[in-house]
N, C-alpha and C. Protein backbone atom coordinates (compact mmCIF):
# COMPACT_ATOMS: atom_id res chain seq x y z
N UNK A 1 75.67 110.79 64.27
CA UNK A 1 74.79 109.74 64.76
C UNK A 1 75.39 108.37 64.48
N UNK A 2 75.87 108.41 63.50
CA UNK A 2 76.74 106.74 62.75
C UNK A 2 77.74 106.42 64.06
N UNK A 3 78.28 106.88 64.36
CA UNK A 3 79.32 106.93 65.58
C UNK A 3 78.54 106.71 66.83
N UNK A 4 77.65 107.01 67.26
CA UNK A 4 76.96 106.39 68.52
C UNK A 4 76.31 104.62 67.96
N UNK A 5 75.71 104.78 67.02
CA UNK A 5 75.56 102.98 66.55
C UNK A 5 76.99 102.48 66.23
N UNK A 6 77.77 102.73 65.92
CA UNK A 6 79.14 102.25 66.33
C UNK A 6 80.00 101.75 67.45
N UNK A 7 79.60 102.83 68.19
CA UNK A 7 79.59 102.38 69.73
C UNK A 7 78.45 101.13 70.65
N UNK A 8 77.45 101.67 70.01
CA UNK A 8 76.38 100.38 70.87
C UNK A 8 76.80 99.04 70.20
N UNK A 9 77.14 99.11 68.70
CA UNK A 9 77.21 97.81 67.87
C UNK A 9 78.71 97.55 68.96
N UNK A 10 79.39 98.24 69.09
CA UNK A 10 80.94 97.65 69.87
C UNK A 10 80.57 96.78 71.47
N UNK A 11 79.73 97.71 71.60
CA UNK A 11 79.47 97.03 73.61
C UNK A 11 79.09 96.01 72.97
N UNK A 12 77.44 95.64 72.26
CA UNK A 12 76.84 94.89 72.09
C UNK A 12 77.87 93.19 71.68
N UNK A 13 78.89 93.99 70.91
CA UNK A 13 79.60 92.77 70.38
C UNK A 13 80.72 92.46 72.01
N UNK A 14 81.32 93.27 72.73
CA UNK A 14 81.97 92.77 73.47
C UNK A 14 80.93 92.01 74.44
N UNK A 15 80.04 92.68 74.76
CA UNK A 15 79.03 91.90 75.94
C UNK A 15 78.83 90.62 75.41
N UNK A 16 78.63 90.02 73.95
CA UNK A 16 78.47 88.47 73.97
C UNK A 16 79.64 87.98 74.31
N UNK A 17 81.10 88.54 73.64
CA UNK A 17 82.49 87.62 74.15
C UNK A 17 82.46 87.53 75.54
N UNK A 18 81.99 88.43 76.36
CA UNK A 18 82.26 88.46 78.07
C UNK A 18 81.04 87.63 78.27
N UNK A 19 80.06 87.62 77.86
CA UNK A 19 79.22 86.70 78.00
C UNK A 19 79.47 85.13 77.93
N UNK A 20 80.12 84.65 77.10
CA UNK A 20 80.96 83.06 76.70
C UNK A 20 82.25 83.32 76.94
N UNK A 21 82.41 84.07 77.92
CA UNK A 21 84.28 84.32 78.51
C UNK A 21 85.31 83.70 78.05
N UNK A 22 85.41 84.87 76.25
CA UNK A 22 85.56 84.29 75.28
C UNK A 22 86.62 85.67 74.89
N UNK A 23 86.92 86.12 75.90
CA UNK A 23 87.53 87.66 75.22
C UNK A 23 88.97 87.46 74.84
N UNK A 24 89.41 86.60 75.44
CA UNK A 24 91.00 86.26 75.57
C UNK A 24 91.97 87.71 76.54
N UNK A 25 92.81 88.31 76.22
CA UNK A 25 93.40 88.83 77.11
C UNK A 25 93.30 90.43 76.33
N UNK A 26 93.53 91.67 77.25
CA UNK A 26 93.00 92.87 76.19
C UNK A 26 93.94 93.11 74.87
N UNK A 27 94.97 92.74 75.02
CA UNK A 27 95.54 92.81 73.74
C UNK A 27 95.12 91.75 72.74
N UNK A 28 94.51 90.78 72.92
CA UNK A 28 93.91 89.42 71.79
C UNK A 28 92.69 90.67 71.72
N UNK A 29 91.56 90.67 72.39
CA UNK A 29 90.43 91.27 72.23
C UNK A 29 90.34 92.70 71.37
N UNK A 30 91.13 93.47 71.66
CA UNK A 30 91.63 94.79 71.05
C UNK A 30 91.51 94.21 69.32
N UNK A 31 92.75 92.89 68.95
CA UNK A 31 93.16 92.73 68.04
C UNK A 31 91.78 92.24 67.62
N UNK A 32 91.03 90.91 68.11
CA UNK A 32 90.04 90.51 67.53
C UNK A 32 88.83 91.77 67.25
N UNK A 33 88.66 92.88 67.58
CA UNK A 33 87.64 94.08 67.46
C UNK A 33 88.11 95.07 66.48
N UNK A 34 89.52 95.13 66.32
CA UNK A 34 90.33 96.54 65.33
C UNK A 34 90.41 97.35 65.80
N UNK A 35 90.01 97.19 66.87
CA UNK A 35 90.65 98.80 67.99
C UNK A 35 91.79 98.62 68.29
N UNK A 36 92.24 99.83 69.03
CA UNK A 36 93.77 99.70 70.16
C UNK A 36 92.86 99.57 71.40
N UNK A 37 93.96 99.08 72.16
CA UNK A 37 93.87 98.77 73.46
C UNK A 37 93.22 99.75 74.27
N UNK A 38 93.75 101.30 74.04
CA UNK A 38 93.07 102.07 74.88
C UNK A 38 91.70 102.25 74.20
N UNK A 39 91.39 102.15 73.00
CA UNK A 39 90.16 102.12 73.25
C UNK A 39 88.72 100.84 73.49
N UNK A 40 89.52 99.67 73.48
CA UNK A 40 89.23 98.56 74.79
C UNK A 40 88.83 99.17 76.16
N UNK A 41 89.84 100.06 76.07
CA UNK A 41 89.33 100.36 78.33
C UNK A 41 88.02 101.34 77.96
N UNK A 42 88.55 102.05 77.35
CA UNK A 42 87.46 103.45 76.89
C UNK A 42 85.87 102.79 77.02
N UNK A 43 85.64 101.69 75.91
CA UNK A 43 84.32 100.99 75.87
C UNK A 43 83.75 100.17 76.90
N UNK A 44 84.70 99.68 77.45
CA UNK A 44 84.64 98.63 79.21
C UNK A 44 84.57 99.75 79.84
N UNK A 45 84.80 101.20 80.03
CA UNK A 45 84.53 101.92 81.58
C UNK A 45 83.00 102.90 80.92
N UNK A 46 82.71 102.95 79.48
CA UNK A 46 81.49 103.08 79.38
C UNK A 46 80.30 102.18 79.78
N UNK A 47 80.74 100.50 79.63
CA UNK A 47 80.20 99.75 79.76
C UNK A 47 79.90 99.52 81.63
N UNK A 48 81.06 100.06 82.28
CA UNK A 48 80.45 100.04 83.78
C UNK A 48 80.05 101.31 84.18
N UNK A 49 80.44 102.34 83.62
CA UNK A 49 79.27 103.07 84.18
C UNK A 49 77.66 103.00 83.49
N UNK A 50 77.93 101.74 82.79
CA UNK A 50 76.16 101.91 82.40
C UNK A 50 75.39 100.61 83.72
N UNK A 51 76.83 100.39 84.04
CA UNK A 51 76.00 99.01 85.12
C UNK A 51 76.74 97.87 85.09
N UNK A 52 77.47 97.71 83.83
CA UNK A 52 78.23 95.99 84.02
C UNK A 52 79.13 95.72 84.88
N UNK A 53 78.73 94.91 85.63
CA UNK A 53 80.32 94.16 86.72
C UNK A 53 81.04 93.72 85.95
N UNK A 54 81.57 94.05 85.32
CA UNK A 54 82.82 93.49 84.39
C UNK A 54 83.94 93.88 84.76
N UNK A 55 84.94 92.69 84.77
CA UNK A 55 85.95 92.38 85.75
C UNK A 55 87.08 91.06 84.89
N UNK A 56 88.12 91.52 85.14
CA UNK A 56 89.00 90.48 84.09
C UNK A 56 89.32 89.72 84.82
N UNK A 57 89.59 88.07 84.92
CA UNK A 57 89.41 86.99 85.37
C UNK A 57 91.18 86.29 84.77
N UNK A 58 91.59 86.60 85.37
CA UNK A 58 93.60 86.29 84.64
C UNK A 58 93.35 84.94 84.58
N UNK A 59 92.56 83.49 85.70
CA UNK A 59 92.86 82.60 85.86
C UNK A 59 92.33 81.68 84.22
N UNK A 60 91.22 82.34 84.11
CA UNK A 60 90.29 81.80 82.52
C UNK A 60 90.91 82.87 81.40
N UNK A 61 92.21 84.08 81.38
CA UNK A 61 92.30 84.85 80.69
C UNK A 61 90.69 85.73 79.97
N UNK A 62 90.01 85.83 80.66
CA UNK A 62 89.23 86.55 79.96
C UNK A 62 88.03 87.54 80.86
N UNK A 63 87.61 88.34 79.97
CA UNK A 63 86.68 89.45 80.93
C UNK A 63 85.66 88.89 80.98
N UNK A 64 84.79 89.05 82.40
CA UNK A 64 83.67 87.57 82.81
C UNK A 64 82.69 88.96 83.60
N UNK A 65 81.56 88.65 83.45
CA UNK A 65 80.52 89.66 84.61
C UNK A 65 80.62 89.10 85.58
N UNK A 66 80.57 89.93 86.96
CA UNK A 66 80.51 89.41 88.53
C UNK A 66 79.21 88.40 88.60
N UNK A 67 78.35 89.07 88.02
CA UNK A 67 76.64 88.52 88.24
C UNK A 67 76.12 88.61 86.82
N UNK A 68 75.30 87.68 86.91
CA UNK A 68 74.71 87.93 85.76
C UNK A 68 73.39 89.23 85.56
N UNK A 69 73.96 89.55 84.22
CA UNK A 69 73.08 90.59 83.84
C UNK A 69 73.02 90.75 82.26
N UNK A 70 72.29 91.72 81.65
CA UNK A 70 72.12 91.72 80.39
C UNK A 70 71.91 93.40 80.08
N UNK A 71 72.14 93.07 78.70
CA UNK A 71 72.33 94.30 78.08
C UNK A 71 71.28 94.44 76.73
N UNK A 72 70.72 95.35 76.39
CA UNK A 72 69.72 95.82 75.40
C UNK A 72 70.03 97.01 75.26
N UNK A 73 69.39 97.55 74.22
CA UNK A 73 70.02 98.89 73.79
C UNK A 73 68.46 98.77 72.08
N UNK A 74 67.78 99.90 72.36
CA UNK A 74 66.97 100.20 70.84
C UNK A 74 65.61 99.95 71.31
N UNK A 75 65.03 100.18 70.13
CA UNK A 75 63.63 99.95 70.67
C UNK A 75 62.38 98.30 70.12
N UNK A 76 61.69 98.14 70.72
CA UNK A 76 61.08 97.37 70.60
C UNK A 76 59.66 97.46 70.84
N UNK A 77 58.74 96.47 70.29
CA UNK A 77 56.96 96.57 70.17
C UNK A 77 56.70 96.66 71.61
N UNK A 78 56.00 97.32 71.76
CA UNK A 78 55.45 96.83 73.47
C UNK A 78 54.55 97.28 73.22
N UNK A 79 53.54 95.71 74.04
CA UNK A 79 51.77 96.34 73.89
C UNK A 79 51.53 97.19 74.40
N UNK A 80 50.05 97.71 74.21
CA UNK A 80 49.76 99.34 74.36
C UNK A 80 48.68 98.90 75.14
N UNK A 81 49.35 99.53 76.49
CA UNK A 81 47.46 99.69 77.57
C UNK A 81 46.95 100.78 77.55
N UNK A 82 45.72 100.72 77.74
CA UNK A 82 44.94 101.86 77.56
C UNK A 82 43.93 101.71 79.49
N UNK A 83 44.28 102.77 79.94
CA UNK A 83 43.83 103.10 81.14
C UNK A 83 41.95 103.56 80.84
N UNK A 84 40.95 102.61 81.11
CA UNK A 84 39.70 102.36 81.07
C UNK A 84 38.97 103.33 82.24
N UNK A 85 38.40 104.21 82.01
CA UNK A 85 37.86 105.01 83.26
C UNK A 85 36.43 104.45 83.30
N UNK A 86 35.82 103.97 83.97
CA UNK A 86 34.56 103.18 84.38
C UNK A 86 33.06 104.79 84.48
N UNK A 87 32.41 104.67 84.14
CA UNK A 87 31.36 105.88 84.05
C UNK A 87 30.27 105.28 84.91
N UNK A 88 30.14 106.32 86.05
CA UNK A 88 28.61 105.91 86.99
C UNK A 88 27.48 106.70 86.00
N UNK A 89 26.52 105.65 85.69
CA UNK A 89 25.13 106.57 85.81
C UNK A 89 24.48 106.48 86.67
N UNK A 90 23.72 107.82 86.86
CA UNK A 90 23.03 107.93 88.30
C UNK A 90 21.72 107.73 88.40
């Protein structure tokens, strides 16, 4: 289980650098995370098949989303409705 929060904590942290297109080039990014490179691609092709347009941008050196979008991952409070059935008396 430690190894899947390992992984979300990794997207989570690359999605803010691609977010402030801040990644630098995959070998800077690799280095700034402690991974190798291949597993840079590994986490970016998890990251698009979950949905991200993420796409490397040579002219700004860095990985940028096509569109904007966002990422969440865990759980959170959400109010609780309660479906009210109305009673005829006759």
């Amino acid at each position: 289980m430690n190894v899947i929060i390992k992984q979300i904590k990794l997207i989570e942290r690359v999605d803010r650098l691609v977010r402030m297109q801040a990644t630098g080039s995959p070998d800077e990014l690799a280095y700034r995370l402690s991974i190798s490179k291949t597993k840079l691609y590994r986490i970016i092709n998890v990251m698009k098949q979950l949905g991200a347009p993420i796409e490397y941008d040579f002219s700004i050196q860095s990985f940028v989303y096509e569109q904007a979008v966002g990422f969440t991952f865990g759980f959170y409070e959400k109010e609780l409705q309660t479906d009210k059935v109305m009673i005829r008396k006759a």
